[in-house]
PDB file of N, CA and C in Angstrom:
ATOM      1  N   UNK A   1      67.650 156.756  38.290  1.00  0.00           N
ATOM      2  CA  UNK A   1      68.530 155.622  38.312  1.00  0.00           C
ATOM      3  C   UNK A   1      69.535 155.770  39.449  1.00  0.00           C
ATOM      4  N   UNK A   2      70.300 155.101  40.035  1.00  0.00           N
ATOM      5  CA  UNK A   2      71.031 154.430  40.969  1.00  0.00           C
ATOM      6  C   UNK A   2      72.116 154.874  40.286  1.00  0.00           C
ATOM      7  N   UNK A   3      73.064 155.620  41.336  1.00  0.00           N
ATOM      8  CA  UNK A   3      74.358 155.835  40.506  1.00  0.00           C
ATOM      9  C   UNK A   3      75.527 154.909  41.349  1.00  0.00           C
ATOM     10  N   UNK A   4      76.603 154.420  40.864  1.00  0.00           N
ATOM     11  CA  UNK A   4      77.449 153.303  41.115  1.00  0.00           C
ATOM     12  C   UNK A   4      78.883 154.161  41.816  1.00  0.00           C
ATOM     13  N   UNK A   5      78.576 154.262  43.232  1.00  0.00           N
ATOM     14  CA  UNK A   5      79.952 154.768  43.690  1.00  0.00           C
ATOM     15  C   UNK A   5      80.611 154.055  44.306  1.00  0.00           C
ATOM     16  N   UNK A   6      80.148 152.735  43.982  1.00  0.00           N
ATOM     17  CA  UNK A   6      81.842 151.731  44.659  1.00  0.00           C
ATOM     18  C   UNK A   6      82.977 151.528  43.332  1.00  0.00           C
ATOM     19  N   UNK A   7      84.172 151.924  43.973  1.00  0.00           N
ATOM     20  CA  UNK A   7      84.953 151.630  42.684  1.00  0.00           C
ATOM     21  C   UNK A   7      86.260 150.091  43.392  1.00  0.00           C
ATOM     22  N   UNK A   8      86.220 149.361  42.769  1.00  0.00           N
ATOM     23  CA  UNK A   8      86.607 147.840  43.567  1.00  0.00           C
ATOM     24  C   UNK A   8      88.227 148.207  44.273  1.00  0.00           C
ATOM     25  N   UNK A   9      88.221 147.540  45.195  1.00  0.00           N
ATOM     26  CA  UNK A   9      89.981 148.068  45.492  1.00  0.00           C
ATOM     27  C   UNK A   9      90.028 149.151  46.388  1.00  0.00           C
ATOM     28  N   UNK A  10      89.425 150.230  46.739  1.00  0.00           N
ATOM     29  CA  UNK A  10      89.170 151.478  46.812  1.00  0.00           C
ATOM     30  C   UNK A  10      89.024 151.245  48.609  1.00  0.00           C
ATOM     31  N   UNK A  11      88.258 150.105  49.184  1.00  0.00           N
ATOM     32  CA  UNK A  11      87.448 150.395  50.507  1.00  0.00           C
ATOM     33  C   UNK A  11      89.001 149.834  51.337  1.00  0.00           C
ATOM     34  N   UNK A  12      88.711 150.952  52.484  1.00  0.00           N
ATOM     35  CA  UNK A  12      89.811 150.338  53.782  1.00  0.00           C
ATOM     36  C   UNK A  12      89.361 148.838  54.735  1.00  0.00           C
ATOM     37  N   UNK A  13      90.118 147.977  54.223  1.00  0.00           N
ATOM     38  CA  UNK A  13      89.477 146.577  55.253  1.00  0.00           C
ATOM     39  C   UNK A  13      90.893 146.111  56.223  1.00  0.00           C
ATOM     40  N   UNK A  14      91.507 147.127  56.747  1.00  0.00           N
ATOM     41  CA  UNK A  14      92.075 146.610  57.486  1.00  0.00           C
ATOM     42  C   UNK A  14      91.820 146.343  59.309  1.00  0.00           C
ATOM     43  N   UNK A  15      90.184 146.394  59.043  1.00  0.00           N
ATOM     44  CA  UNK A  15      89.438 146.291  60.645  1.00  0.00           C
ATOM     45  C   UNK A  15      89.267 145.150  60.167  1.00  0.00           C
ATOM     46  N   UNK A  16      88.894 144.708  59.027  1.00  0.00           N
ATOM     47  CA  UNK A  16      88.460 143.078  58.411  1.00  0.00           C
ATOM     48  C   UNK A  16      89.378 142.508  58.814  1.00  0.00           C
ATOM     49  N   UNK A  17      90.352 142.691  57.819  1.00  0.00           N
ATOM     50  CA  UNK A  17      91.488 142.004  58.002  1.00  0.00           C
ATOM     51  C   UNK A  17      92.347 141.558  59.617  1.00  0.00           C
ATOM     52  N   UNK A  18      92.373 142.481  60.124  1.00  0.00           N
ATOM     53  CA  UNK A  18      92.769 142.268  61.773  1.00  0.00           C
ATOM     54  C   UNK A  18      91.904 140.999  62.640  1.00  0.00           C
ATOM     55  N   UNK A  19      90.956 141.149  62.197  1.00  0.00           N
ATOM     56  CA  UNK A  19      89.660 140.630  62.761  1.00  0.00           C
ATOM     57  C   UNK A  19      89.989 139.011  62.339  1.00  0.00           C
ATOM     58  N   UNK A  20      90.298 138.927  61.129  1.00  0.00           N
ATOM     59  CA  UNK A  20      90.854 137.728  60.791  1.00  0.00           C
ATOM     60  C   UNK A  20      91.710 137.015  61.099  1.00  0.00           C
ATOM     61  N   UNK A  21      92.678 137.806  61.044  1.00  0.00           N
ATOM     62  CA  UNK A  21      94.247 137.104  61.649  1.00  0.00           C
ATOM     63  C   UNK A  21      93.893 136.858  62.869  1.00  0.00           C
ATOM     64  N   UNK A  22      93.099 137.715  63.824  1.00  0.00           N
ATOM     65  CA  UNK A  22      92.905 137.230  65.074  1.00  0.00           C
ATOM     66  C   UNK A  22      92.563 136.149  65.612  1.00  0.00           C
ATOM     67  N   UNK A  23      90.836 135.822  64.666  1.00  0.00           N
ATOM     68  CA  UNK A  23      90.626 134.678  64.538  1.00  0.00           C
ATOM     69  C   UNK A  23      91.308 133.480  64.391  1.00  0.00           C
ATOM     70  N   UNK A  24      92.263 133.211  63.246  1.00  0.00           N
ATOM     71  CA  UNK A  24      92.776 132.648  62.852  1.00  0.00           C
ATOM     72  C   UNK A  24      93.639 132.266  63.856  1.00  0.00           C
ATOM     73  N   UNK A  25      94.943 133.371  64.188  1.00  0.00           N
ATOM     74  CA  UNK A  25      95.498 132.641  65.918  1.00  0.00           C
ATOM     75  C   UNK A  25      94.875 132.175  66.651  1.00  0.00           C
ATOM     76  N   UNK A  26      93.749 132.863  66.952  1.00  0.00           N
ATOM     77  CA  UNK A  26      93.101 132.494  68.364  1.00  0.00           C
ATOM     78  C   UNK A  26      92.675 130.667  67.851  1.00  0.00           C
ATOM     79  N   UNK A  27      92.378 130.408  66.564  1.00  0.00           N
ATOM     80  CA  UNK A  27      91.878 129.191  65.804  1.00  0.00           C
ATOM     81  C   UNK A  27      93.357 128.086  66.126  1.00  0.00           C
ATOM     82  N   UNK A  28      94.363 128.560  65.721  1.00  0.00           N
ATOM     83  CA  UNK A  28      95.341 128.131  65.979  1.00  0.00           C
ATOM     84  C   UNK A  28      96.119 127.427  67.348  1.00  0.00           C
ATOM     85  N   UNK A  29      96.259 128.263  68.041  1.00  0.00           N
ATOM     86  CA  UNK A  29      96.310 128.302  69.790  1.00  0.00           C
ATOM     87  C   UNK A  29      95.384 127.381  70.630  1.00  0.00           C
ATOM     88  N   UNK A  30      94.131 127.556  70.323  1.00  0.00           N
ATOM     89  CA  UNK A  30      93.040 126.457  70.507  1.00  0.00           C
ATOM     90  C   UNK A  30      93.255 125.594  70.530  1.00  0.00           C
ATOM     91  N   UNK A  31      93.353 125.072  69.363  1.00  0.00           N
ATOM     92  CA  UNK A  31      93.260 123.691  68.510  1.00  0.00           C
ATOM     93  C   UNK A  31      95.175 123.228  69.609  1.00  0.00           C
ATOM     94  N   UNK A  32      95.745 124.147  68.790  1.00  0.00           N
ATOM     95  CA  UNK A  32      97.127 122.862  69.672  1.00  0.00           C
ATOM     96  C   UNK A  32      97.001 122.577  71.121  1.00  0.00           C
ATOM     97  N   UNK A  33      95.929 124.019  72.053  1.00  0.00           N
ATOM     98  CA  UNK A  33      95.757 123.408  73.121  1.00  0.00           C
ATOM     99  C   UNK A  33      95.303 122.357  73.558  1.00  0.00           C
ATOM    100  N   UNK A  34      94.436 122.354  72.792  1.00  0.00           N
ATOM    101  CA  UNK A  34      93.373 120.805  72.911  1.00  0.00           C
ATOM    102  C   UNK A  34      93.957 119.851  72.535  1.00  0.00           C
ATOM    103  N   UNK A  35      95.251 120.081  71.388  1.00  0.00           N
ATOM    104  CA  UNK A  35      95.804 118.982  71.073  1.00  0.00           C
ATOM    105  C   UNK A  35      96.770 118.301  72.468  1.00  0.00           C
ATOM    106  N   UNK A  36      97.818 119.206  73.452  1.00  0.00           N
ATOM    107  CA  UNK A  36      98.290 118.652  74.148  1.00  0.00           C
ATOM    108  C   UNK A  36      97.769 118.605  75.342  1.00  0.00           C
ATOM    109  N   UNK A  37      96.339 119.117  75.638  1.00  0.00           N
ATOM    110  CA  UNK A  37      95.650 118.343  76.666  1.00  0.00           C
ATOM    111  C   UNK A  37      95.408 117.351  76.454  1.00  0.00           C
ATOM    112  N   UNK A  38      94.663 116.844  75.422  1.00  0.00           N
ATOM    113  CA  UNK A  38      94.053 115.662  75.078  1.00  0.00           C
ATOM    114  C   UNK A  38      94.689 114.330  74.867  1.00  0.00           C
ATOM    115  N   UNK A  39      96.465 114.562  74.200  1.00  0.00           N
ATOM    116  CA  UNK A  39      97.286 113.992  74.067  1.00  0.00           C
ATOM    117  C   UNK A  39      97.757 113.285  75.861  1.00  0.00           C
ATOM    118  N   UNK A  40      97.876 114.444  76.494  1.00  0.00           N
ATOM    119  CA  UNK A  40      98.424 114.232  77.844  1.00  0.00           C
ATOM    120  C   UNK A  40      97.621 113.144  78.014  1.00  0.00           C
ATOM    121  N   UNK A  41      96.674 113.169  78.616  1.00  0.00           N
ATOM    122  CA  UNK A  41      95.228 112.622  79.038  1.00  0.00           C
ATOM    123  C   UNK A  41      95.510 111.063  78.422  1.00  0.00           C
ATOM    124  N   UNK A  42      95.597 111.265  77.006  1.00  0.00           N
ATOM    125  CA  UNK A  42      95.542 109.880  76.561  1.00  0.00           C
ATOM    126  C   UNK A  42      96.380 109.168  76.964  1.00  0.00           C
ATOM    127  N   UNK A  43      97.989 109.331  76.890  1.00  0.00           N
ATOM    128  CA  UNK A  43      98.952 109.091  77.080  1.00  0.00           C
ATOM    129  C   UNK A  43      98.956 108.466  78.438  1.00  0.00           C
ATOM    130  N   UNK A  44      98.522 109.135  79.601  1.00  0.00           N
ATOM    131  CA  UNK A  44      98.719 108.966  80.819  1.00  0.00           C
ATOM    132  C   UNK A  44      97.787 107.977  81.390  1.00  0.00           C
ATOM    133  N   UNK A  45      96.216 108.088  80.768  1.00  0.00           N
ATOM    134  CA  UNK A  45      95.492 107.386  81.198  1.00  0.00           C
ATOM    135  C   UNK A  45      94.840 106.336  80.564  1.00  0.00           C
ATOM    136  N   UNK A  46      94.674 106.648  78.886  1.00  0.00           N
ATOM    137  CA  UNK A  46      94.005 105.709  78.192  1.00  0.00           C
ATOM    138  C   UNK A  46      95.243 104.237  78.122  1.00  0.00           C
ATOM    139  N   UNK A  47      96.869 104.623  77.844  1.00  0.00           N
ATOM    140  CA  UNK A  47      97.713 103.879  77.331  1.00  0.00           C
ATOM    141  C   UNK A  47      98.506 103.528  78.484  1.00  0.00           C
ATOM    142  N   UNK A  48      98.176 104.303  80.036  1.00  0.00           N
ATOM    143  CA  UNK A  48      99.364 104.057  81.377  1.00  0.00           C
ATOM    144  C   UNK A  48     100.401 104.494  81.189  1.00  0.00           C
ATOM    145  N   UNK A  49     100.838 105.274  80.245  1.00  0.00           N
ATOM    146  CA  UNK A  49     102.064 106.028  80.305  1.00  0.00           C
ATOM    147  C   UNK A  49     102.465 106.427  81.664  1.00  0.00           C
ATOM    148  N   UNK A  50     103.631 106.769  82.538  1.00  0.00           N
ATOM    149  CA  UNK A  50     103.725 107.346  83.576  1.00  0.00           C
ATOM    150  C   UNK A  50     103.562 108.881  83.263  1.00  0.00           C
ATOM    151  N   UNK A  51     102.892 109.410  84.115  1.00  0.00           N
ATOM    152  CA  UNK A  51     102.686 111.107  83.845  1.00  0.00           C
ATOM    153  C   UNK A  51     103.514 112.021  83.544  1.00  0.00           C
ATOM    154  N   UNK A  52     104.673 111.990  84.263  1.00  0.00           N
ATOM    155  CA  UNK A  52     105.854 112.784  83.865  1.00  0.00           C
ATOM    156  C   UNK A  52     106.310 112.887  82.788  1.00  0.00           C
ATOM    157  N   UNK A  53     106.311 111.472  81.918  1.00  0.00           N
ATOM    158  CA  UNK A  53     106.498 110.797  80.952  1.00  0.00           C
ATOM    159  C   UNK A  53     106.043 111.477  79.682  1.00  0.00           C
ATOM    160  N   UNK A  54     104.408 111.279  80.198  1.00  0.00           N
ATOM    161  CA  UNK A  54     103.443 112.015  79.084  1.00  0.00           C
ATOM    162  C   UNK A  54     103.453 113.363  79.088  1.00  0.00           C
ATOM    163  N   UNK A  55     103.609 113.970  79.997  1.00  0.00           N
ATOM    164  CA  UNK A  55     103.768 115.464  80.300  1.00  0.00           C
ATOM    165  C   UNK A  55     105.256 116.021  79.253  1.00  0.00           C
ATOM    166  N   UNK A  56     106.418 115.346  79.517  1.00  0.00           N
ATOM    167  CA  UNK A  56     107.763 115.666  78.786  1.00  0.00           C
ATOM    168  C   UNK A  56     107.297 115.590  77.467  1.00  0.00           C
ATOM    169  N   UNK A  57     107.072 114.368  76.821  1.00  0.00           N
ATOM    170  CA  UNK A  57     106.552 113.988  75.562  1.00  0.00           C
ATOM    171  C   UNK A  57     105.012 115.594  74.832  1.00  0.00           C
ATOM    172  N   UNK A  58     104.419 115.444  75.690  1.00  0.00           N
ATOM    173  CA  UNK A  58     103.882 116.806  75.159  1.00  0.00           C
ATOM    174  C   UNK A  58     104.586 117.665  75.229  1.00  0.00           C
ATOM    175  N   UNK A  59     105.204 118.738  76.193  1.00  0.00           N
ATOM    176  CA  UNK A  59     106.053 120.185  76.223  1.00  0.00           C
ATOM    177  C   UNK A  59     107.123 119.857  75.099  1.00  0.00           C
ATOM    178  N   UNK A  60     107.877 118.594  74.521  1.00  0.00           N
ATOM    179  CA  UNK A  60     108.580 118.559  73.526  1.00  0.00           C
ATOM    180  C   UNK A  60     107.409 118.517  72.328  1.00  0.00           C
ATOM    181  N   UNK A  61     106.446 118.565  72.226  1.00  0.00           N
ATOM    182  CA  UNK A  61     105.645 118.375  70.997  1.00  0.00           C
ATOM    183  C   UNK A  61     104.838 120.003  71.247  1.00  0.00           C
ATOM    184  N   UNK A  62     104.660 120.566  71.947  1.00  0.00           N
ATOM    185  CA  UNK A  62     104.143 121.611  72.388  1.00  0.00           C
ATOM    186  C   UNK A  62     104.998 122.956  71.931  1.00  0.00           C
ATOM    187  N   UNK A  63     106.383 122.464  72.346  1.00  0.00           N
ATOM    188  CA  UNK A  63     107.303 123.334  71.754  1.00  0.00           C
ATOM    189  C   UNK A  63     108.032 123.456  70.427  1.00  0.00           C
ATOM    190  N   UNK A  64     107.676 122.154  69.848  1.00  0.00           N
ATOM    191  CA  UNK A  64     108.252 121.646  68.570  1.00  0.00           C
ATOM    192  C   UNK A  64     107.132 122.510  68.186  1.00  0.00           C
ATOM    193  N   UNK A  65     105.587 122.828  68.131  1.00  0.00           N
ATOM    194  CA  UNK A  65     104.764 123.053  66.967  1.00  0.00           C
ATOM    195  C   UNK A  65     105.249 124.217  67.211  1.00  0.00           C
ATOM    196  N   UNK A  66     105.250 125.328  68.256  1.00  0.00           N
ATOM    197  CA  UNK A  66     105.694 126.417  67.932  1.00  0.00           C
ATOM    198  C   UNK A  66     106.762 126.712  67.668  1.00  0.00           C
ATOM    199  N   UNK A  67     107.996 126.097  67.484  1.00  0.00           N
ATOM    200  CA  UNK A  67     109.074 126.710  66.544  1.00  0.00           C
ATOM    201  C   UNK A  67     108.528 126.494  64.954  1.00  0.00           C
ATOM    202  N   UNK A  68     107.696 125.153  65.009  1.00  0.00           N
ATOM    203  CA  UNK A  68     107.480 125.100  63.490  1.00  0.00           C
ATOM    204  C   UNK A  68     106.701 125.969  63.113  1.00  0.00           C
ATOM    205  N   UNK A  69     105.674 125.978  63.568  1.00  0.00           N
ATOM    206  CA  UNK A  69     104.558 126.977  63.377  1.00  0.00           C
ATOM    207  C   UNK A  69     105.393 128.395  63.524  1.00  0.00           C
ATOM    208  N   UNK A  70     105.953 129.159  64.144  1.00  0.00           N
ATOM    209  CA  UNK A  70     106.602 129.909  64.095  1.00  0.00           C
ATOM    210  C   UNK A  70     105.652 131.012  64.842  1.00  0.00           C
ATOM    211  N   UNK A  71     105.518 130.214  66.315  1.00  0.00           N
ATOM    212  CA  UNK A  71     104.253 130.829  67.207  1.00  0.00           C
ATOM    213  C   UNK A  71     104.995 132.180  68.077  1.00  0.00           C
ATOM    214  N   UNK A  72     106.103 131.783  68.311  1.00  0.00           N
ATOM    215  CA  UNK A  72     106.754 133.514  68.595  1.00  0.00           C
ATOM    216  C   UNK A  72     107.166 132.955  70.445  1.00  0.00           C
ATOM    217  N   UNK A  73     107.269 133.851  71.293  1.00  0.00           N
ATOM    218  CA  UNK A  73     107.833 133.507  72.500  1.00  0.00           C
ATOM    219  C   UNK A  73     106.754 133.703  73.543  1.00  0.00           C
ATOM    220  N   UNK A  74     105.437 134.238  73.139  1.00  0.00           N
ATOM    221  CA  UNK A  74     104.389 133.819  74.055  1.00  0.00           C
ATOM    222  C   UNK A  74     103.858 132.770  73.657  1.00  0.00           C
ATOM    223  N   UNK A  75     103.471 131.896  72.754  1.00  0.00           N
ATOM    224  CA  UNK A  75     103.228 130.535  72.991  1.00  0.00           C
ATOM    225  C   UNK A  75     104.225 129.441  73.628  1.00  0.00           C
ATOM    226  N   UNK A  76     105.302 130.183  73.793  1.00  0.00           N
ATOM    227  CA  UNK A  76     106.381 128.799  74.543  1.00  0.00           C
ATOM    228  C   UNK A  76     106.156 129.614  76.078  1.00  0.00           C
ATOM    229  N   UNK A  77     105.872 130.147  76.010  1.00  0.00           N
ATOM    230  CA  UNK A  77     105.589 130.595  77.464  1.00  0.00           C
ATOM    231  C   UNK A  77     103.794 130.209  78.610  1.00  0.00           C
ATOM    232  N   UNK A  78     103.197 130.092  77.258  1.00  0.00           N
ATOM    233  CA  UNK A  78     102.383 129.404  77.415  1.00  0.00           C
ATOM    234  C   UNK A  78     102.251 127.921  77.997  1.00  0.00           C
ATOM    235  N   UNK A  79     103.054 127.422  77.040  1.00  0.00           N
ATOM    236  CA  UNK A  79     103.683 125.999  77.247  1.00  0.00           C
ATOM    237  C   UNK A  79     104.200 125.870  79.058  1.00  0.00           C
ATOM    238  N   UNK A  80     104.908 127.049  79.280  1.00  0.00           N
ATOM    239  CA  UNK A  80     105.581 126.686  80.217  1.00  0.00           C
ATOM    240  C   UNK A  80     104.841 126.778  81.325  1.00  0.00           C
ATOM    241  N   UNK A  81     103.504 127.919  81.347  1.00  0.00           N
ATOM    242  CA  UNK A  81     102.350 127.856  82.205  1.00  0.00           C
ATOM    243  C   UNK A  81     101.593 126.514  82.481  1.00  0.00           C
ATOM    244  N   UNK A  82     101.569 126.038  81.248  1.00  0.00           N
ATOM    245  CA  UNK A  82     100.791 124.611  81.327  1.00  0.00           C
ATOM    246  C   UNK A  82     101.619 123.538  82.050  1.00  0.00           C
ATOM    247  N   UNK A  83     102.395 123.743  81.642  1.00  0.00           N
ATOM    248  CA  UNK A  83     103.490 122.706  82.426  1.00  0.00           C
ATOM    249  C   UNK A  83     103.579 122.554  83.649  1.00  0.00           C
ATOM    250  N   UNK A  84     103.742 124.272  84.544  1.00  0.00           N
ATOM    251  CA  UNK A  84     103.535 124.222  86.104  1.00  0.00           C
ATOM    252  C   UNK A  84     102.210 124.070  86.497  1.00  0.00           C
ATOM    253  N   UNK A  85     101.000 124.183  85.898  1.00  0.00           N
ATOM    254  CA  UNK A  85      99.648 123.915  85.833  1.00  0.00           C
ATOM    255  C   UNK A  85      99.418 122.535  86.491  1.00  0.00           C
ATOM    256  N   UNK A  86     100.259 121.678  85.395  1.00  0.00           N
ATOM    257  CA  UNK A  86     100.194 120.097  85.377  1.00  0.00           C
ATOM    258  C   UNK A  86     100.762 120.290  86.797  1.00  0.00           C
ATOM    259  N   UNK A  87     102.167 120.717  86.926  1.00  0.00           N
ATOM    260  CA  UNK A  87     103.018 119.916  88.081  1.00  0.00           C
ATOM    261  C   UNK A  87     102.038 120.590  89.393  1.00  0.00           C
ATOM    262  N   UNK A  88     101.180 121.660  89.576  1.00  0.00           N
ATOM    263  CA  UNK A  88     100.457 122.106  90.640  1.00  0.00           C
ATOM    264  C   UNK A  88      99.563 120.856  90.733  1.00  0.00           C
ATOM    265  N   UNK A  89      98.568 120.894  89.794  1.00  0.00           N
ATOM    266  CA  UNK A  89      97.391 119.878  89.461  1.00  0.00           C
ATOM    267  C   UNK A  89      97.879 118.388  90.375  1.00  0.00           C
ATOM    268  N   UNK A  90      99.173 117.649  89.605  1.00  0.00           N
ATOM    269  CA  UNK A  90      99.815 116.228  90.413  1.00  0.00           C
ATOM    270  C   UNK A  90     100.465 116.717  91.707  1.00  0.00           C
ATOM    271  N   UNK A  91     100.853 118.049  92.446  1.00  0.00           N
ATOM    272  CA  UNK A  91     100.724 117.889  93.818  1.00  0.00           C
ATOM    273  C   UNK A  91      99.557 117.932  94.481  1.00  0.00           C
ATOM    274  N   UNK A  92      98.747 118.265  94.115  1.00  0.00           N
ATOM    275  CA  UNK A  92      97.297 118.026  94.766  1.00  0.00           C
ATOM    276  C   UNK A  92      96.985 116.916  94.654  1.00  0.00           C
ATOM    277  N   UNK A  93      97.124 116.098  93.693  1.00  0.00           N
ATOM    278  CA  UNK A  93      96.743 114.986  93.832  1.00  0.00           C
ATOM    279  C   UNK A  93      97.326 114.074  94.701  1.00  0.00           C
ATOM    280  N   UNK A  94      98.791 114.302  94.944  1.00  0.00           N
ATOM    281  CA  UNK A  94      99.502 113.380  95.588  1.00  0.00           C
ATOM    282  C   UNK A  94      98.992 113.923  97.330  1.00  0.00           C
ATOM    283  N   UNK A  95      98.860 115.132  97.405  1.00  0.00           N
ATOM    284  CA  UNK A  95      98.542 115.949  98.543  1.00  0.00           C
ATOM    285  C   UNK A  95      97.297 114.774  98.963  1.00  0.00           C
ATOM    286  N   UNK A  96      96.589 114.873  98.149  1.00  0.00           N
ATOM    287  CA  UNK A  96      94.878 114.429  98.848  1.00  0.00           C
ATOM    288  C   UNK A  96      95.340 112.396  98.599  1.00  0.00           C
ATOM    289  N   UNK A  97      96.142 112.364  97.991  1.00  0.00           N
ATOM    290  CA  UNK A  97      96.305 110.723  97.568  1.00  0.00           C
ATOM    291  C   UNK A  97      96.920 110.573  99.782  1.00  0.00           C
ATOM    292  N   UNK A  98      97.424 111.348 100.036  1.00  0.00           N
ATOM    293  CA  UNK A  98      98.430 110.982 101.221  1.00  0.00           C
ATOM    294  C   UNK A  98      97.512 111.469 102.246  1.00  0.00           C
ATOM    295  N   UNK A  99      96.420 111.901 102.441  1.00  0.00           N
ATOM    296  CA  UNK A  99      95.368 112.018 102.883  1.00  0.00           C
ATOM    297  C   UNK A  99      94.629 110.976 103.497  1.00  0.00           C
ATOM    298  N   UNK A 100      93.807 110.812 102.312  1.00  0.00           N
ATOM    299  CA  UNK A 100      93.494 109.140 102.009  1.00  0.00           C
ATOM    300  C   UNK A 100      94.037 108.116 102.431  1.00  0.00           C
TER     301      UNK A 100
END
């Protein structure tokens, strides 16, 4: 017969567990990214918002989820990458618009 040496409670899962939470941020972080790209995007192009416009309106919604969320000081720093991202992204555009 088969003898029974798991006793419940007993096993170390804190490689599990890590593995999870990771997920879970990384699940987190994602998702709001996509949320204020996608937001931008809409804002600016589906509805004519002026860009700057839509850009402010996200980094205040960008920064609002992470105080709520309670994302810590590398996601607002994040934020702030995206932000000069955008403002690089619209000098190129204006760069090649004055081109043209």
């Amino acid at each position: 017969m088969a003898t029974h040496d798991y006793h419940r409670g007993e096993m170390d899962i804190q490689d599990q567990k890590s593995t999870w939470d990771g997920f879970i941020t990384g699940s987190v972080w994602g998702g709001l990214l996509i949320i204020l790209m996608v937001g931008h995007a809409t804002l600016a192009i589906a509805i004519g918002l002026h860009w700057a416009v839509s850009l402010g309106i996200m980094a205040i919604v960008g920064f609002g989820a992470g105080l709520f969320m309670n994302l810590g000081g590398r996601w607002m720093a994040t934020v702030v990458v995206m932000i000069v991202l955008a403002l690089i992204v619209q000098a190129v555009i204006w760069l090649f618009g004055a081109v043209l």
